[in-house]
C-alpha atoms as a PDB file:
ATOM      1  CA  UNK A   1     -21.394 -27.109  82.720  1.00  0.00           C
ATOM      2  CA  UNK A   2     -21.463 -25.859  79.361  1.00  0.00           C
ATOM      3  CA  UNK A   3     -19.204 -23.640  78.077  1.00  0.00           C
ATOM      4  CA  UNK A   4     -21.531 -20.764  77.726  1.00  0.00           C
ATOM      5  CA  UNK A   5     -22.110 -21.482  81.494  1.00  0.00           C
ATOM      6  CA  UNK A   6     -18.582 -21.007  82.156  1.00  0.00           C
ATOM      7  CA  UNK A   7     -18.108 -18.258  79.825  1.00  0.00           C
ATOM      8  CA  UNK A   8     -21.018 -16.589  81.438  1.00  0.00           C
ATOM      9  CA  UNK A   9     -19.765 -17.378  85.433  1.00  0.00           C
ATOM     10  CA  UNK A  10     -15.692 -16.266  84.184  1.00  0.00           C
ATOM     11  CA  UNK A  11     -17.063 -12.807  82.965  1.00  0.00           C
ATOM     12  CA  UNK A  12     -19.945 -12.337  85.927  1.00  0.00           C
ATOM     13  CA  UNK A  13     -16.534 -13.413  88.473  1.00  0.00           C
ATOM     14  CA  UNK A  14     -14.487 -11.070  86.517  1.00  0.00           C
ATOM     15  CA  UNK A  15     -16.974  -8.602  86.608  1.00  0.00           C
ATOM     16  CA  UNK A  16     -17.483  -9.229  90.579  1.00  0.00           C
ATOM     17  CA  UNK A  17     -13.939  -8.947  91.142  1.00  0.00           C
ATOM     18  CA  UNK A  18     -13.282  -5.696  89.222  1.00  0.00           C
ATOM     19  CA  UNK A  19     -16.014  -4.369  91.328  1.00  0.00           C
ATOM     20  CA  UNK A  20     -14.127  -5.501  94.307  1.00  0.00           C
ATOM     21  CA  UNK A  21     -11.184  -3.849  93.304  1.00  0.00           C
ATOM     22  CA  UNK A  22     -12.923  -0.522  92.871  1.00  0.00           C
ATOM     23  CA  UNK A  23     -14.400  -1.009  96.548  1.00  0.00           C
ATOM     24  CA  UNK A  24     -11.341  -1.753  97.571  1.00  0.00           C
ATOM     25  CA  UNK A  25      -9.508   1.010  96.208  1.00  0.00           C
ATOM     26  CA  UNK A  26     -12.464   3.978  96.966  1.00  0.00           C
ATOM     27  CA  UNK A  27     -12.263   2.356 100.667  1.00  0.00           C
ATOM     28  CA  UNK A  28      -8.404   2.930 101.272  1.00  0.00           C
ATOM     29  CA  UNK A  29      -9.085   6.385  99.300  1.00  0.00           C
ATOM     30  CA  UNK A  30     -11.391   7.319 101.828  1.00  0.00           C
ATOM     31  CA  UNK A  31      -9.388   5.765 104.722  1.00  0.00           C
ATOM     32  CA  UNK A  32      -6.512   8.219 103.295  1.00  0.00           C
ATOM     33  CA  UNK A  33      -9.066  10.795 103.555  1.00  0.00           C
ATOM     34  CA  UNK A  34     -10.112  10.195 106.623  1.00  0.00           C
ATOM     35  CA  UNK A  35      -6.054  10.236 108.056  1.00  0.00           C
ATOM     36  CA  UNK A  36      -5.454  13.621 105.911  1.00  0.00           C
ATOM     37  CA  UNK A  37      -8.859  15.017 107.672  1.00  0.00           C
ATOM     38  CA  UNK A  38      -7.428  13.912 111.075  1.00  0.00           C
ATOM     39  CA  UNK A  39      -4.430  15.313 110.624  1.00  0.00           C
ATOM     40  CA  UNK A  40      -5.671  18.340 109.242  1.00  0.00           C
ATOM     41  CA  UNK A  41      -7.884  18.794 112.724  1.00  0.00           C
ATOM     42  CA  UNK A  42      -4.703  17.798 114.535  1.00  0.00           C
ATOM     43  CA  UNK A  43      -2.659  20.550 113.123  1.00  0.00           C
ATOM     44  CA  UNK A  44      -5.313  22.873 113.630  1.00  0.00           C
ATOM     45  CA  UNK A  45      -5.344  22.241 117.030  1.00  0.00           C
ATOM     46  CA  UNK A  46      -2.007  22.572 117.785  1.00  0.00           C
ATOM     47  CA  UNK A  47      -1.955  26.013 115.833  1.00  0.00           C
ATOM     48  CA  UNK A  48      -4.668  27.137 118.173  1.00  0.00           C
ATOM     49  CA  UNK A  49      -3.052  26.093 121.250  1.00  0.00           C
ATOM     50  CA  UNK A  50       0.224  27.731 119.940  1.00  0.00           C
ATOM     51  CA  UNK A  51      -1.797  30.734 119.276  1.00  0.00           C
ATOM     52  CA  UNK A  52      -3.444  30.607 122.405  1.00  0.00           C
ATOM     53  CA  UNK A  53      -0.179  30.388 124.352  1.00  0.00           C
ATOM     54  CA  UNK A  54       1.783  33.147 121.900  1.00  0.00           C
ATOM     55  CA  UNK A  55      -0.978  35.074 123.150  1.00  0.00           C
ATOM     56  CA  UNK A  56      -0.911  34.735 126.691  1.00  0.00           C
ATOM     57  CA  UNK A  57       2.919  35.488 126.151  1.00  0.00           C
ATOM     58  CA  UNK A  58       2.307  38.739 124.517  1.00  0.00           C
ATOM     59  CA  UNK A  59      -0.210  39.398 127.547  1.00  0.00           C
ATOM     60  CA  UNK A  60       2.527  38.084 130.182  1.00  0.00           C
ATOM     61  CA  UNK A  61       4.953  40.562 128.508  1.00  0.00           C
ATOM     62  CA  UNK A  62       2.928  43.677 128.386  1.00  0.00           C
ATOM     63  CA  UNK A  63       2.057  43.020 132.120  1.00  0.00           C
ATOM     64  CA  UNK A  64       5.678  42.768 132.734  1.00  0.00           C
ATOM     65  CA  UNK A  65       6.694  46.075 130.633  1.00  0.00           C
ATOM     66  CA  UNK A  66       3.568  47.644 132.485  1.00  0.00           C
ATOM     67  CA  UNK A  67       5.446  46.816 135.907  1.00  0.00           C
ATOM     68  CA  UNK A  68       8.901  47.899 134.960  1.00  0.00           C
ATOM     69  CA  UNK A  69       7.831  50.948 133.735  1.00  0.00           C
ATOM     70  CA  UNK A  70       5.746  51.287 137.689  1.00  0.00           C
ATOM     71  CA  UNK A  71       8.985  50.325 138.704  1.00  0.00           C
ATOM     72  CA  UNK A  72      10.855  53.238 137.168  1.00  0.00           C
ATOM     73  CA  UNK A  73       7.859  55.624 138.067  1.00  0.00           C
ATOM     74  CA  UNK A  74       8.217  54.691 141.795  1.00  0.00           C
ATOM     75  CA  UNK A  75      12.189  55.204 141.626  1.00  0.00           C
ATOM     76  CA  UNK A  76      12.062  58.395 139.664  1.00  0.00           C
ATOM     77  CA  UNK A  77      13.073  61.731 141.503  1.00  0.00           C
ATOM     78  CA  UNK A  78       9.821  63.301 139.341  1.00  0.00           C
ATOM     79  CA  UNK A  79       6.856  63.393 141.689  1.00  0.00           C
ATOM     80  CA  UNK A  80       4.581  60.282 140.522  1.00  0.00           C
ATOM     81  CA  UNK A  81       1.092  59.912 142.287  1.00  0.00           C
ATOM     82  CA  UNK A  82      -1.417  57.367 140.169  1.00  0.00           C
ATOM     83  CA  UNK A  83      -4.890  56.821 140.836  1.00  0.00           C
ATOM     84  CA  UNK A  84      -5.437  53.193 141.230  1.00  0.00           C
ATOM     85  CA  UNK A  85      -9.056  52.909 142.056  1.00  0.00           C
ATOM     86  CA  UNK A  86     -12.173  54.912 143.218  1.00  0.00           C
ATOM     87  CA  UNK A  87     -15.474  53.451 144.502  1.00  0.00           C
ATOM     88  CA  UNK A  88     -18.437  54.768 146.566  1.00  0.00           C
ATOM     89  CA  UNK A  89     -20.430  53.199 148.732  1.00  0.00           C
ATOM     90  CA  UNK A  90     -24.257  53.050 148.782  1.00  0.00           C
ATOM     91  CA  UNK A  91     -23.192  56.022 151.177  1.00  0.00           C
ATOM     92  CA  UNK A  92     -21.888  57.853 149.001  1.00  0.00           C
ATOM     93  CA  UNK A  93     -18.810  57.221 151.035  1.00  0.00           C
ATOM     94  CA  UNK A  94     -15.490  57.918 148.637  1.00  0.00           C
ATOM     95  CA  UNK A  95     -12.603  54.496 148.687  1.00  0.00           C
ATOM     96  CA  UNK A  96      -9.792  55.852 146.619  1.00  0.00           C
ATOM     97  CA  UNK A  97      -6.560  53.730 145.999  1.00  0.00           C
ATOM     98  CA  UNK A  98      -3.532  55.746 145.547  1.00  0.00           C
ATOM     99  CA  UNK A  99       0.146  54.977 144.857  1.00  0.00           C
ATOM    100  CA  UNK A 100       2.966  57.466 144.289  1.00  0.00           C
ATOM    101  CA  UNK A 101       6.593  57.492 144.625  1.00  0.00           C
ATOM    102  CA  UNK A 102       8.692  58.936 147.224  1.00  0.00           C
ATOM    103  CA  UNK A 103       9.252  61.894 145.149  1.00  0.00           C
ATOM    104  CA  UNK A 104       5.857  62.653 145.404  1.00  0.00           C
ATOM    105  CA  UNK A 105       5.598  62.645 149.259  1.00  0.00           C
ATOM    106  CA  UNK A 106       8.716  64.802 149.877  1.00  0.00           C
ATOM    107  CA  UNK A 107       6.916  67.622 146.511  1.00  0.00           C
ATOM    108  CA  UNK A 108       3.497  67.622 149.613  1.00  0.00           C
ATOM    109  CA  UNK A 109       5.976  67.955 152.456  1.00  0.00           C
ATOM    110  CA  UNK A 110       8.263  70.510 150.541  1.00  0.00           C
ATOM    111  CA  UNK A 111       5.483  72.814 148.626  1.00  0.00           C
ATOM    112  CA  UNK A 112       2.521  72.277 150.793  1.00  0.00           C
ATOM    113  CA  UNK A 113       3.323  71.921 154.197  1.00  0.00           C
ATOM    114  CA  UNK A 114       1.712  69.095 154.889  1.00  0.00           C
ATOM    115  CA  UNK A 115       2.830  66.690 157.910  1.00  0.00           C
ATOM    116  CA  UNK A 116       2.443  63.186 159.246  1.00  0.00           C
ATOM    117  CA  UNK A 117       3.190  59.905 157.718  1.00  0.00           C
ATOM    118  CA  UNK A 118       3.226  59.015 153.804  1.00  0.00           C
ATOM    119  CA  UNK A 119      -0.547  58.082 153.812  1.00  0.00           C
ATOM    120  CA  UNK A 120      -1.384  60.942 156.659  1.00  0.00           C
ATOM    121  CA  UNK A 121       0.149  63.618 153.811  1.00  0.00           C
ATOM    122  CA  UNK A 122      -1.832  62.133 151.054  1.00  0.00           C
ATOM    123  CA  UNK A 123      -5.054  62.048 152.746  1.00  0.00           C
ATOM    124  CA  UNK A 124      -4.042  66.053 153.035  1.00  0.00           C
ATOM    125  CA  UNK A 125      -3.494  66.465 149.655  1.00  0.00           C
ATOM    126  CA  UNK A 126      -6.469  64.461 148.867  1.00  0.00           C
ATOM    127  CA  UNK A 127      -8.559  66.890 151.241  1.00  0.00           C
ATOM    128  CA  UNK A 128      -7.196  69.262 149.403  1.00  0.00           C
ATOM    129  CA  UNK A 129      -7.721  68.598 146.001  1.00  0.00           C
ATOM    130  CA  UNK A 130     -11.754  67.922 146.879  1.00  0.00           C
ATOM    131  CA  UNK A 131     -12.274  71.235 148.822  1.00  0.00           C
ATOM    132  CA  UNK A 132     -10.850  73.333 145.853  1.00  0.00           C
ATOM    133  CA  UNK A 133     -13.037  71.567 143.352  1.00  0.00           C
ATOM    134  CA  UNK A 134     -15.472  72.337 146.134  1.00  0.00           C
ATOM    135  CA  UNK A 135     -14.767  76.048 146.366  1.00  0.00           C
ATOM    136  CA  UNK A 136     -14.572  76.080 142.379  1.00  0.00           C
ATOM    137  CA  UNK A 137     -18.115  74.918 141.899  1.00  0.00           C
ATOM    138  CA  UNK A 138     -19.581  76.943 144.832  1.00  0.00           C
ATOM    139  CA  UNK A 139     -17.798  80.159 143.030  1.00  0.00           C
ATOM    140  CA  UNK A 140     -19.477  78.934 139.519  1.00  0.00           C
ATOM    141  CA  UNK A 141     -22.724  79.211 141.093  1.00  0.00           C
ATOM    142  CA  UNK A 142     -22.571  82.270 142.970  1.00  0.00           C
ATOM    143  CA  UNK A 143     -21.156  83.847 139.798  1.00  0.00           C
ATOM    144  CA  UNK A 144     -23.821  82.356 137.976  1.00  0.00           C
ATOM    145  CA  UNK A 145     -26.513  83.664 140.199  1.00  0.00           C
ATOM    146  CA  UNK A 146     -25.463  87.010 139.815  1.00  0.00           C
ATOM    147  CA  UNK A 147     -26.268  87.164 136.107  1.00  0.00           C
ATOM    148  CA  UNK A 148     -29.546  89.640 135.871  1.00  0.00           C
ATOM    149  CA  UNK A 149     -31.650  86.446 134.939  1.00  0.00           C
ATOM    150  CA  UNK A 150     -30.920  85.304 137.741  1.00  0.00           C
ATOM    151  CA  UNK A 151     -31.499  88.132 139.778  1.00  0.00           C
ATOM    152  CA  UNK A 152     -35.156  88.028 138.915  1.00  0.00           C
ATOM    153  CA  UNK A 153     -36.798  85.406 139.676  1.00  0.00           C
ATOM    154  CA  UNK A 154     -33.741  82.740 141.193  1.00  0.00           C
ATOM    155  CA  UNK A 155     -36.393  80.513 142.202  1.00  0.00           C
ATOM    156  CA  UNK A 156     -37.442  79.362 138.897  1.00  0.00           C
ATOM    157  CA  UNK A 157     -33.927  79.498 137.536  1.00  0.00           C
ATOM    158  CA  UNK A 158     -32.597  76.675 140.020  1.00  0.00           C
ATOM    159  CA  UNK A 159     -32.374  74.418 137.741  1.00  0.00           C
ATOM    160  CA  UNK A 160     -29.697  76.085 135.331  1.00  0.00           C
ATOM    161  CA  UNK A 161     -27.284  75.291 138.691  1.00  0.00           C
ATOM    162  CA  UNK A 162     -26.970  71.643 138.428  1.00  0.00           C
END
């Protein structure tokens, strides 16, 4: 070969190989990319499941305040009654979940009489409770048809008792 030939093949392989290089080099900068990214999603994750389970710690610990604080309710000498649930039926049938401490049973048996066991005296007080709100509404209505609108024409005026 001539020497331009050579000249010519020793600067196209130089070239060739510089090239390389750069491939070479963006390739292991992206493969270092491509770690950092990982790790990046890695740490991520394990903030989320620490967060996550921080959370869930936070919620275990209110639940547990939430129950000492029951706790204390129950054992007080204060009368405690709480109102746990209420649902009715397509009945119209009333479920009520109670619970109260005994401080609250021996208030019924002391102040109102009432007898039986601990649920027996709540249902009483329960009864109670419902036939006074009864009595109350019943008395809101009869005072409210004695107004003189009322008085004249009641009929028409029904509606103003609901």
């Amino acid at each position: 070969m001539s020497w331009w030939n050579n000249m010519f093949k020793s600067k196209a392989t130089k070239i060739l190989e510089e090239e390389a290089q750069k491939a070479a080099e963006l390739q292991r900068i992206r493969d270092a990319a491509m770690v950092i990214i990982e790790e990046e999603k890695r740490v991520a994750k394990e903030a989320e499941i620490a967060e996550a389970k921080r959370i869930e710690e936070l919620k275990q610990a209110a639940i547990r305040l939430d129950e000492e604080k029951q706790q204390q309710l129950k054992n007080s000498d204060e009368p405690w009654v709480k109102l746990e649930s209420i649902e009715m039926d397509i009945n119209g049938n009333i479920a009520m979940k109670l619970d109260w401490n005994s401080a609250f049973i021996k208030y019924l048996r002391d102040n109102c009489n009432f007898q039986g066991d601990d649920d027996r005296i709540v249902q009483q007080y329960i009864g109670a409770m419902w036939r006074e709100m009864y009595d109350d509404r019943n008395n809101e209505a009869l005072d409210l048809l004695k107004q003189p609108e009322y008085a004249e024409d009641p009929v028409n005026k029904k509606d103003k008792l609901n």
